[in-house]
Protein backbone atom coordinates (compact mmCIF):
# COMPACT_ATOMS: atom_id res chain seq x y z
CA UNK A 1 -65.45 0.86 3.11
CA UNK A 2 -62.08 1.76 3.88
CA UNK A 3 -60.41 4.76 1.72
CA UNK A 4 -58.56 2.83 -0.89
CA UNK A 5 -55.45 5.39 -0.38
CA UNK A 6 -55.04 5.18 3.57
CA UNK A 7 -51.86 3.25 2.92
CA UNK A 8 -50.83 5.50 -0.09
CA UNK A 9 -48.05 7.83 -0.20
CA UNK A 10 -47.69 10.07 -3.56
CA UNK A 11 -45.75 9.24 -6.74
CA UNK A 12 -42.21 8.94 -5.64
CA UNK A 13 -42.62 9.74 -2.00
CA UNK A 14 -41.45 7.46 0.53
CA UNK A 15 -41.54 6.53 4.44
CA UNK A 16 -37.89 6.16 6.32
CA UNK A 17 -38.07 4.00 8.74
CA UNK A 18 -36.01 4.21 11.78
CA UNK A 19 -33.16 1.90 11.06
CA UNK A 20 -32.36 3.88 7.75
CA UNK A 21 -33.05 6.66 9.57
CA UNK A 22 -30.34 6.19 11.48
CA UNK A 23 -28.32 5.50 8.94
CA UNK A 24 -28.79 8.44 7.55
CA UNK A 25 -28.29 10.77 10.61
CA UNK A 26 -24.92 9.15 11.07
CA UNK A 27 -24.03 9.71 7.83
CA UNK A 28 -25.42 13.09 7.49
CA UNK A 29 -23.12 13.83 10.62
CA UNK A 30 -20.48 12.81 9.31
CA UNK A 31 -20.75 14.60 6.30
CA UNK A 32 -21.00 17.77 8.10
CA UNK A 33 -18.13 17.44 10.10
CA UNK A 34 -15.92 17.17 7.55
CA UNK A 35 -17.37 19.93 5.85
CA UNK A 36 -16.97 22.16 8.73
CA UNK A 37 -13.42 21.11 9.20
CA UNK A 38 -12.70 22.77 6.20
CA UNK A 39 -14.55 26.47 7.45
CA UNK A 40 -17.43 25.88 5.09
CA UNK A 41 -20.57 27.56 7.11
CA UNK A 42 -23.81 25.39 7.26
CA UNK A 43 -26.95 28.01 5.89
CA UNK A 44 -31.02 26.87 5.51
CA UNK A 45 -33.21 27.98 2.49
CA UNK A 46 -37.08 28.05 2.44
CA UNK A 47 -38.66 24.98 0.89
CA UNK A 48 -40.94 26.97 -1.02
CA UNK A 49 -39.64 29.33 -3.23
CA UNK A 50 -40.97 31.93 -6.66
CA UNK A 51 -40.76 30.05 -9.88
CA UNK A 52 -40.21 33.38 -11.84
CA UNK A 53 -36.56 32.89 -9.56
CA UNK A 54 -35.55 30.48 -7.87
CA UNK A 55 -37.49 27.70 -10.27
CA UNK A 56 -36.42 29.26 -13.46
CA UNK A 57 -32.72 29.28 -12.43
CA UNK A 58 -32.98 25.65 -11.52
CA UNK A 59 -31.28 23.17 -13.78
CA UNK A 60 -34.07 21.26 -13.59
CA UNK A 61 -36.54 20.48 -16.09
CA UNK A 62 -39.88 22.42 -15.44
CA UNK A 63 -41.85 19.31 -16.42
CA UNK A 64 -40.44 18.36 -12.44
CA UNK A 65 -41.22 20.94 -11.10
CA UNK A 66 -44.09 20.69 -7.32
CA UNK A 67 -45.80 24.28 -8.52
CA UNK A 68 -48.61 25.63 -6.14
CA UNK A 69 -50.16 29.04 -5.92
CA UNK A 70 -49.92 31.17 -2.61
CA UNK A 71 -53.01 33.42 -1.65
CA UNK A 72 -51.32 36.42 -3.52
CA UNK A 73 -51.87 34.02 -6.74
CA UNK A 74 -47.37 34.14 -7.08
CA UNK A 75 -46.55 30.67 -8.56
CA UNK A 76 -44.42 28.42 -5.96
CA UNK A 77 -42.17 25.81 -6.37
CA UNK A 78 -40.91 23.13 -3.83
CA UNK A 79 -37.05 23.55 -3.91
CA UNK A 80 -35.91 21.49 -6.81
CA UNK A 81 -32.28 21.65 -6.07
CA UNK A 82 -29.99 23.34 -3.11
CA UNK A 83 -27.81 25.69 -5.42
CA UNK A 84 -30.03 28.19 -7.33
CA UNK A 85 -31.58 28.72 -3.58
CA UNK A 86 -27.91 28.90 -2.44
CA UNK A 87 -27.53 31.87 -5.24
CA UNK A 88 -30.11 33.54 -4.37
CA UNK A 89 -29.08 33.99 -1.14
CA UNK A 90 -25.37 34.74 -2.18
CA UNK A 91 -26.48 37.16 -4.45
CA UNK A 92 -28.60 39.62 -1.77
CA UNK A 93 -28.17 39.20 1.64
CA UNK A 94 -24.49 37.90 2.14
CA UNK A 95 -23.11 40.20 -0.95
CA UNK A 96 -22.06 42.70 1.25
CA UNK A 97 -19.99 40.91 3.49
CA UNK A 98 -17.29 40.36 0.08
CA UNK A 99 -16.43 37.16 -1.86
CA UNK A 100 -15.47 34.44 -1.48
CA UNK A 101 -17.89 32.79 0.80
CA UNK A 102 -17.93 28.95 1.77
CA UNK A 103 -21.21 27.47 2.16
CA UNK A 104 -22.71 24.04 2.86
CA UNK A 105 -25.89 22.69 3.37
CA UNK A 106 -28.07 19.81 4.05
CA UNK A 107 -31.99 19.19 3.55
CA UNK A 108 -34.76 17.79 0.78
CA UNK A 109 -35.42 18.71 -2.58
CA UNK A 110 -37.83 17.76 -4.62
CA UNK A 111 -38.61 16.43 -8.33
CA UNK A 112 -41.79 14.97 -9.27
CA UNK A 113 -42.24 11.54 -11.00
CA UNK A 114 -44.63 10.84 -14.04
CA UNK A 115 -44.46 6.63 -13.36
CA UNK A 116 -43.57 5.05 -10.62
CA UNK A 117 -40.27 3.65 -11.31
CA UNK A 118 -38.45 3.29 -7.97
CA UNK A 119 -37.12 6.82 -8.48
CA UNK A 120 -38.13 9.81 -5.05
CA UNK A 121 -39.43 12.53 -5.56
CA UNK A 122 -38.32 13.49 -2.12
CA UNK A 123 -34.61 13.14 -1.43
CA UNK A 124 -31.88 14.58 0.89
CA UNK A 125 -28.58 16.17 -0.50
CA UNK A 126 -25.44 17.13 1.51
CA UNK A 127 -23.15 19.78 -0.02
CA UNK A 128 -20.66 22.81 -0.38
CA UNK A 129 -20.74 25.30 -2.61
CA UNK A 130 -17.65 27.73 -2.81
CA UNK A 131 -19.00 31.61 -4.56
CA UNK A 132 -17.02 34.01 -5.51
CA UNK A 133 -13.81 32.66 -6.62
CA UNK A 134 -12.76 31.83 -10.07
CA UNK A 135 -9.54 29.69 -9.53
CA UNK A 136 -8.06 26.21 -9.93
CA UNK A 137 -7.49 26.11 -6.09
CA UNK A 138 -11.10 26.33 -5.75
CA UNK A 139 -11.93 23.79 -7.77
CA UNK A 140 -9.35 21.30 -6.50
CA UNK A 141 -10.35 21.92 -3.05
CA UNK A 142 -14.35 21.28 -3.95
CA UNK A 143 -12.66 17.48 -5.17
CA UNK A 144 -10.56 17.19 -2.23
CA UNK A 145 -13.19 18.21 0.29
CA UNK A 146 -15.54 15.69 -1.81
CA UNK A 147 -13.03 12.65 -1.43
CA UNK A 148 -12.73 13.50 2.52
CA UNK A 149 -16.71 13.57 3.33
CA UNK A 150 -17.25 10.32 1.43
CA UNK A 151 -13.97 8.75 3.41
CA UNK A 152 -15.54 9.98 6.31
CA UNK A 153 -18.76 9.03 6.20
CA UNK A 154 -17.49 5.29 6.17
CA UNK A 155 -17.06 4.36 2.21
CA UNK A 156 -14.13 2.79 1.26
CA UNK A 157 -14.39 2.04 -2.32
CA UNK A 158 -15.76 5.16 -4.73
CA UNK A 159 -14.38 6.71 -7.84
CA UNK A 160 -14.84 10.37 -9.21
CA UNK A 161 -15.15 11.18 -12.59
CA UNK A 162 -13.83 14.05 -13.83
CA UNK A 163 -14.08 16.05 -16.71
CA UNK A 164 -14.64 19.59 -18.70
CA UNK A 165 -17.58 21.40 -20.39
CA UNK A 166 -15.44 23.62 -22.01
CA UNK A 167 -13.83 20.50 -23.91
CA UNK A 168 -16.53 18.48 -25.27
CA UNK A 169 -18.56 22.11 -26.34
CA UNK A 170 -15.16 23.29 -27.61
CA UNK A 171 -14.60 20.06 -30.00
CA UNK A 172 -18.03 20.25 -31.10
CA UNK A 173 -17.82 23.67 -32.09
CA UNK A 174 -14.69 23.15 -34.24
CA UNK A 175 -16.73 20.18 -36.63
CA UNK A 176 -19.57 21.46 -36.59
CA UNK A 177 -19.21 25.38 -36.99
CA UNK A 178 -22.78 27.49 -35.68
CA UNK A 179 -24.54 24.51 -36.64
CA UNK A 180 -25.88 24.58 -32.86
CA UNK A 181 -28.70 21.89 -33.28
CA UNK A 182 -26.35 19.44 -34.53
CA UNK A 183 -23.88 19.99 -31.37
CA UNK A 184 -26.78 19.70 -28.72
CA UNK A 185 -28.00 16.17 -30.74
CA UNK A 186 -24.57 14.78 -29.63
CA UNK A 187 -24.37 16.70 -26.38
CA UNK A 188 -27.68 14.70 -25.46
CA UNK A 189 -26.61 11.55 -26.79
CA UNK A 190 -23.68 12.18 -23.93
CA UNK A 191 -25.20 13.09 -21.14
CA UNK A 192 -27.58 9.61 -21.88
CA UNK A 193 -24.41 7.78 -22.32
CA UNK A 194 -26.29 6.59 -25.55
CA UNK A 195 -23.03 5.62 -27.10
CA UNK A 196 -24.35 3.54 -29.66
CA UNK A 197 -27.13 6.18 -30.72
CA UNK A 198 -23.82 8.94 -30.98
CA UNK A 199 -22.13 6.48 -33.67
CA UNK A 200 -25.24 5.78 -35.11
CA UNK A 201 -25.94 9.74 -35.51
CA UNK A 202 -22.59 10.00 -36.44
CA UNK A 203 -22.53 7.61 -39.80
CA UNK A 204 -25.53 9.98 -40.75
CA UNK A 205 -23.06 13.30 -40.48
CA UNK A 206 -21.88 14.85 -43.76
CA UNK A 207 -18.17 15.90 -42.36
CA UNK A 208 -15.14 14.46 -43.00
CA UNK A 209 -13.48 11.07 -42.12
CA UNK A 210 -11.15 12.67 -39.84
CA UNK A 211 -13.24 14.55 -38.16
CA UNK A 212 -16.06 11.60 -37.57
CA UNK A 213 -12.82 9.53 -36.21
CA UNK A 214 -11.82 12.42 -33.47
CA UNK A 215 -15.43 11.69 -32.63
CA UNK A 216 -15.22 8.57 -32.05
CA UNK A 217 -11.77 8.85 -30.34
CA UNK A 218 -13.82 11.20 -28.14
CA UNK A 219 -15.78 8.52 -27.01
CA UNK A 220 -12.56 6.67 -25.52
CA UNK A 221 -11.08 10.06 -23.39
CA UNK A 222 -11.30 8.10 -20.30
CA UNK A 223 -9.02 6.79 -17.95
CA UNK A 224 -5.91 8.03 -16.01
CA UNK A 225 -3.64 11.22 -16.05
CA UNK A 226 -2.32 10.20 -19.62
CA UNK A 227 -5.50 10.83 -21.63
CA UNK A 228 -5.03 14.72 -21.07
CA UNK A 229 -2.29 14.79 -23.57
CA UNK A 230 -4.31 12.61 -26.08
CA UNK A 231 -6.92 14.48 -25.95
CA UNK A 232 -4.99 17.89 -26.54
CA UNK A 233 -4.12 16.16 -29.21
CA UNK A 234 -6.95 15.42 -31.52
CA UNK A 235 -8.06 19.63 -31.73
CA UNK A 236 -6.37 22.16 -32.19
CA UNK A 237 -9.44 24.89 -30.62
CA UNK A 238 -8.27 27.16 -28.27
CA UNK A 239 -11.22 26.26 -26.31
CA UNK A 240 -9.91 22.84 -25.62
CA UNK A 241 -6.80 23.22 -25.55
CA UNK A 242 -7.32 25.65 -22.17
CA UNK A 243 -9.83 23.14 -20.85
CA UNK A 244 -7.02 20.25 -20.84
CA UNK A 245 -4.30 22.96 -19.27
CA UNK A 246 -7.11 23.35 -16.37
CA UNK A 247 -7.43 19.75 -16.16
CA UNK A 248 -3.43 19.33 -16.03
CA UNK A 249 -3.47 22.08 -13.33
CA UNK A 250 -6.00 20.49 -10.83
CA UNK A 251 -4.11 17.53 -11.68
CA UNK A 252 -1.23 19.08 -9.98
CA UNK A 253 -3.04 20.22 -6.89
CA UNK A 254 -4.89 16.78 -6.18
CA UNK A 255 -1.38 14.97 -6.12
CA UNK A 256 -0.94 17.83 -3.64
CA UNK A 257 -4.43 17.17 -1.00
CA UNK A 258 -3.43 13.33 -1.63
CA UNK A 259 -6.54 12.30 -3.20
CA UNK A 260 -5.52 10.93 -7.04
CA UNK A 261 -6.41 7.58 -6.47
CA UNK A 262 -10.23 8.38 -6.23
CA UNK A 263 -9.74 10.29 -9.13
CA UNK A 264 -9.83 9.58 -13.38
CA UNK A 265 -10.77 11.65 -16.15
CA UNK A 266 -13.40 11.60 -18.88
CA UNK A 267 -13.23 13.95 -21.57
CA UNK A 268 -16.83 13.38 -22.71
CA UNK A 269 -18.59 13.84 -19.27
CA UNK A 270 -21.54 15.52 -19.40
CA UNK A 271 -24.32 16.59 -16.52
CA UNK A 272 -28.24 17.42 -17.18
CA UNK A 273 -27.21 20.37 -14.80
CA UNK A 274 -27.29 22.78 -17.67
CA UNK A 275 -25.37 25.54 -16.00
CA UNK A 276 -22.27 23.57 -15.78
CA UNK A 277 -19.11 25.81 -17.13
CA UNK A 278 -16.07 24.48 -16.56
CA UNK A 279 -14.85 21.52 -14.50
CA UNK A 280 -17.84 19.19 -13.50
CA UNK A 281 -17.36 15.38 -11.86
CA UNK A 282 -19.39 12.64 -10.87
CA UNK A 283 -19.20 10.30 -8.19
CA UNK A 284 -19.82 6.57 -8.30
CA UNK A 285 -19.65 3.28 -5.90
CA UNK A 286 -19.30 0.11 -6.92
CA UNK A 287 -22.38 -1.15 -4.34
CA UNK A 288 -24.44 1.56 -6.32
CA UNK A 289 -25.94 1.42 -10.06
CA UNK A 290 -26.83 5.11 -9.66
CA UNK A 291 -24.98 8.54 -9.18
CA UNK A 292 -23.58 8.74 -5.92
CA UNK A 293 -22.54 12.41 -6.16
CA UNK A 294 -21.81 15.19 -8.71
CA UNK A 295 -20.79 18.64 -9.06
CA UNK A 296 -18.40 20.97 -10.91
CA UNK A 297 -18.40 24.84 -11.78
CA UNK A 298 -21.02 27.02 -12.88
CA UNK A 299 -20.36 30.53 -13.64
CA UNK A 300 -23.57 31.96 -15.30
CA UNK A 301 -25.73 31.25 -12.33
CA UNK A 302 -25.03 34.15 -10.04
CA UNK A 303 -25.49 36.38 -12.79
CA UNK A 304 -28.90 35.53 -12.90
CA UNK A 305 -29.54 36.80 -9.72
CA UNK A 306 -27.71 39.90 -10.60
CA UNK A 307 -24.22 39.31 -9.43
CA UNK A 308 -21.11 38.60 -11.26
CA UNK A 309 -19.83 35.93 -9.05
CA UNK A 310 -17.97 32.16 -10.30
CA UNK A 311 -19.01 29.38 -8.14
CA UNK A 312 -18.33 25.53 -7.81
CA UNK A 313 -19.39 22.96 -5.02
CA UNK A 314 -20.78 19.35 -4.84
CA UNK A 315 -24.15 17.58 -3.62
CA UNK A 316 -24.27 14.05 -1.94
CA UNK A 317 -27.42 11.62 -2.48
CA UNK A 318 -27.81 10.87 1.30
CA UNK A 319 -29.51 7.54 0.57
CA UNK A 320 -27.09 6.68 -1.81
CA UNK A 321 -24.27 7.01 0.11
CA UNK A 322 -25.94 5.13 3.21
CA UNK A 323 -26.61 1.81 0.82
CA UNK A 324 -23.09 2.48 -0.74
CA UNK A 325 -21.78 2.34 2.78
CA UNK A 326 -23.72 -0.99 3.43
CA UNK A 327 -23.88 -0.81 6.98
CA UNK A 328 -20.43 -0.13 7.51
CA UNK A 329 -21.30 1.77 11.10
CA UNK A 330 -21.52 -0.46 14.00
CA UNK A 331 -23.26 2.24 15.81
CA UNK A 332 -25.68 1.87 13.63
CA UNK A 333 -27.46 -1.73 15.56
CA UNK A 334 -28.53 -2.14 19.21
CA UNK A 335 -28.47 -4.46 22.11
CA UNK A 336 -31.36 -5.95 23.32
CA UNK A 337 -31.98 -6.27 27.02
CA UNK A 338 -35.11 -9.08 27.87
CA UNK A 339 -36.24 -8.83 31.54
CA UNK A 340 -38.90 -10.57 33.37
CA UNK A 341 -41.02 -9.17 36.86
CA UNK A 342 -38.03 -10.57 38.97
CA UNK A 343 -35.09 -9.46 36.77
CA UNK A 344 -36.13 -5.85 36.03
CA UNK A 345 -33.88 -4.29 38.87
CA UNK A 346 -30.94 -6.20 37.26
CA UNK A 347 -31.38 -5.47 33.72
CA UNK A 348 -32.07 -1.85 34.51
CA UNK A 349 -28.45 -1.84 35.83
CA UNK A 350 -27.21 -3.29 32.83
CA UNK A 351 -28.68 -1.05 30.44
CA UNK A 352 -27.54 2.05 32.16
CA UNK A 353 -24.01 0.81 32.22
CA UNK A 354 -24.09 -0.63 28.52
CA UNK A 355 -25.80 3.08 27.62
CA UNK A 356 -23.08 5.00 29.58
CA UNK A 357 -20.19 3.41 27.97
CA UNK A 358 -22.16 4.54 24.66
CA UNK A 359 -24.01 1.44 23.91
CA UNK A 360 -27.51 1.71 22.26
CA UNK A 361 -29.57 -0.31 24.13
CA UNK A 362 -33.66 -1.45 24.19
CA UNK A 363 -34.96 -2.75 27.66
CA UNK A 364 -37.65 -5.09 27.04
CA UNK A 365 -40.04 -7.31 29.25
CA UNK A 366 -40.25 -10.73 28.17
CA UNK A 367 -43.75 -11.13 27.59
CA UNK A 368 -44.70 -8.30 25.37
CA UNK A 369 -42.13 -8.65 22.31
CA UNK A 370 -43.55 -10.95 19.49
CA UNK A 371 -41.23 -13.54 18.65
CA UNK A 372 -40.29 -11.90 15.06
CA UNK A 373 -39.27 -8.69 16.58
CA UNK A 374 -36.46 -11.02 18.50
CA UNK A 375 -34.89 -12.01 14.96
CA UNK A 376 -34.54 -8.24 13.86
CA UNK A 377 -31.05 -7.76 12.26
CA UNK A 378 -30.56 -4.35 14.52
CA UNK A 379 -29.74 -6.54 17.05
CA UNK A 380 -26.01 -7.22 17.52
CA UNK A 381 -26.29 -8.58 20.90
CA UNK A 382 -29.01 -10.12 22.75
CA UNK A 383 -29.36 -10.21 26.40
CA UNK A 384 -31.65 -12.74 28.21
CA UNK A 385 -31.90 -11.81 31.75
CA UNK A 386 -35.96 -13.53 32.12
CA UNK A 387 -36.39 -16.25 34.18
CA UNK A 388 -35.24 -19.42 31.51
CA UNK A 389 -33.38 -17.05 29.86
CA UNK A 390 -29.95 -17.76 28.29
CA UNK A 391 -28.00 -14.54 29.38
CA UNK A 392 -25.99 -13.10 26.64
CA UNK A 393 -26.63 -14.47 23.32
């Protein structure tokens, strides 16, 4: 009897077959030449790393965690994320060599399922992150450099959402005092974009009418430019109020890099990254019902790993952005080349000259293709060259 799991992959684990895998490559170079344009320096991190570090500095939720034990009996983790690795490296070995530092990076992380829902466990991410500065300029250029990779890699339509930590915590704060269980019962209902579960919480809240309206008003921060001043409006915490002057700054600066028509604001934005700090965004596409991209600033990470360093950057889904791009690249298809015994010498010569003007081309005999492998979509152009053939198709 066979083994009933020959054909089985585990929960959330997938195969790429070669015409995404293309896709992706393309798009992963692209990425990273835009990225380098801008001096950020690509870096590698171990796959495995301690889960008394690396995995406990993650922002991601333990129950997720691939643990194993090594022969010393030292818990392991498979890398849930690029940027606590990225920290950890930042914090000891390139410390010395002074702040800032621009780093990027590319490769898998990993996040185990409980059901099988359609969601990896296994998943590629693209991305900067900028340590050591603590400035406006650095977080307008993470944005900017974020708008350029996507353009690059081929998407035309995206959108990123911006917005502030320090805001929604700040506003929160000022209703609801130390009453810290309260706050993180709305904070959740935000990050799940439960909107209807916030209201619903909030009709069960013993403050006042006023307040439970800037609440609500919360829930409609979004749009344009404009809805900075509204929301300055509705608090009067010093918190906020220097959250929606940041906000007004980078403002500024992306009219400067040319990029405020990918951008809008939302004042509510919130990320299950939980050391988030300051300015944080989200990318979408409209060919996508799932987060493209995301990233912001987080400040209290280095210090876990012992250094007192501000940081900000941005990850890109990989497969995401390929579907997003929906095949955009050209490059991405092939010609096929159908020969017979007494058309070989002839097709040979027209591969090599298709190939050297940077064609990607398959040279096939006739007789052993199956029929259905003829009507693959990678196939842009189709050459018959076999005795009955029809020449180019």
């Amino acid at each position: 009897m066979a083994n009933r799991l020959m054909f089985e992959k585990p929960l959330g684990m997938r195969d790429t077959l070669p015409f995404f895998y293309n896709q992706k490559r393309n798009a992963r170079e692209a990425l990273s030449n835009a990225i380098e344009s801008w001096g950020y320096q690509f870096l590698d991190t171990p796959m495995l790393e301690y889960l008394e570090t690396v995995g406990e500095a993650s922002a991601i939720d333990e129950t997720q965690l691939f643990k194993l034990l090594d022969q010393q009996g030292h818990t392991l983790v498979l890398r849930p994320d690029m940027t606590a690795p990225i920290a950890r490296v930042a914090a000891s070995q390139l410390k010395e060599q002074g702040f800032p530092v621009r780093l990027a990076y590319d490769g898998p992380v990993f996040r185990a399922q409980q059901i099988e829902g359609g969601k990896p466990a296994q998943f590629e991410q693209v991305g900067v992150e900028y340590i050591g500065e603590n400035s406006i300029y650095a977080d307008a250029e993470v944005i900017a450099l974020q708008v350029q990779t996507l353009k690059e890699a081929g998407l035309d339509h995206f959108q990123l959402t911006v917005g502030h930590i320090g805001y929604v915590k700040g506003l929160l704060k000022e209703i609801f005092g130390d009453d810290q269980k309260t706050s993180e019962l709305f904070l959740r209902f935000l990050y799940r974009k439960n909107y209807v579960g916030f209201r619903k919480a909030l009709q069960e809240t013993n403050i006042s009418k006023e307040d439970q309206e800037r609440l609500k008003q919360l829930l409609s921060l979004r749009g344009e430019e404009d809805v900075l001043s509204t929301a300055k409006d509705i608090t009067k915490n010093g918190a906020c109020h220097e959250a929606i002057h940041e906000l007004q700054q980078l403002h500024e600066l992306l009219e400067s890099y040319g990029v405020t028509e990918y951008v809008s604001y939302d004042l509510n934005l919130i990320s299950h990254m939980s050391y988030y700090s300051g300015i944080l965004f989200e990318g979408y596409a409209p060919e996508l019902g799932s987060l493209l991209c995301n990233g912001g600033r987080y400040d209290q990470l280095l210090p876990s790993f012992q250094t007192e360093a501000s940081a900000t950057g941005f990850a890109v889904r990989l497969d995401r952005l390929v579907e997003a791009v929906n095949h955009q690249n050209a490059e991405n298809n092939r010609t096929l080349i159908l020969f017979d015994d007494h058309s070989f010498q002839k097709a040979l010569k027209e591969a090599q000259d298709l190939r050297g003007e940077g064609s990607r081309v398959v040279l096939q005999h006739r007789n052993n293709i199956e029929e259905k492998a003829l009507q693959n979509e990678e196939f842009t152009q189709l050459i018959d060259l076999s005795e009955g053939g029809a020449g180019y198709e």
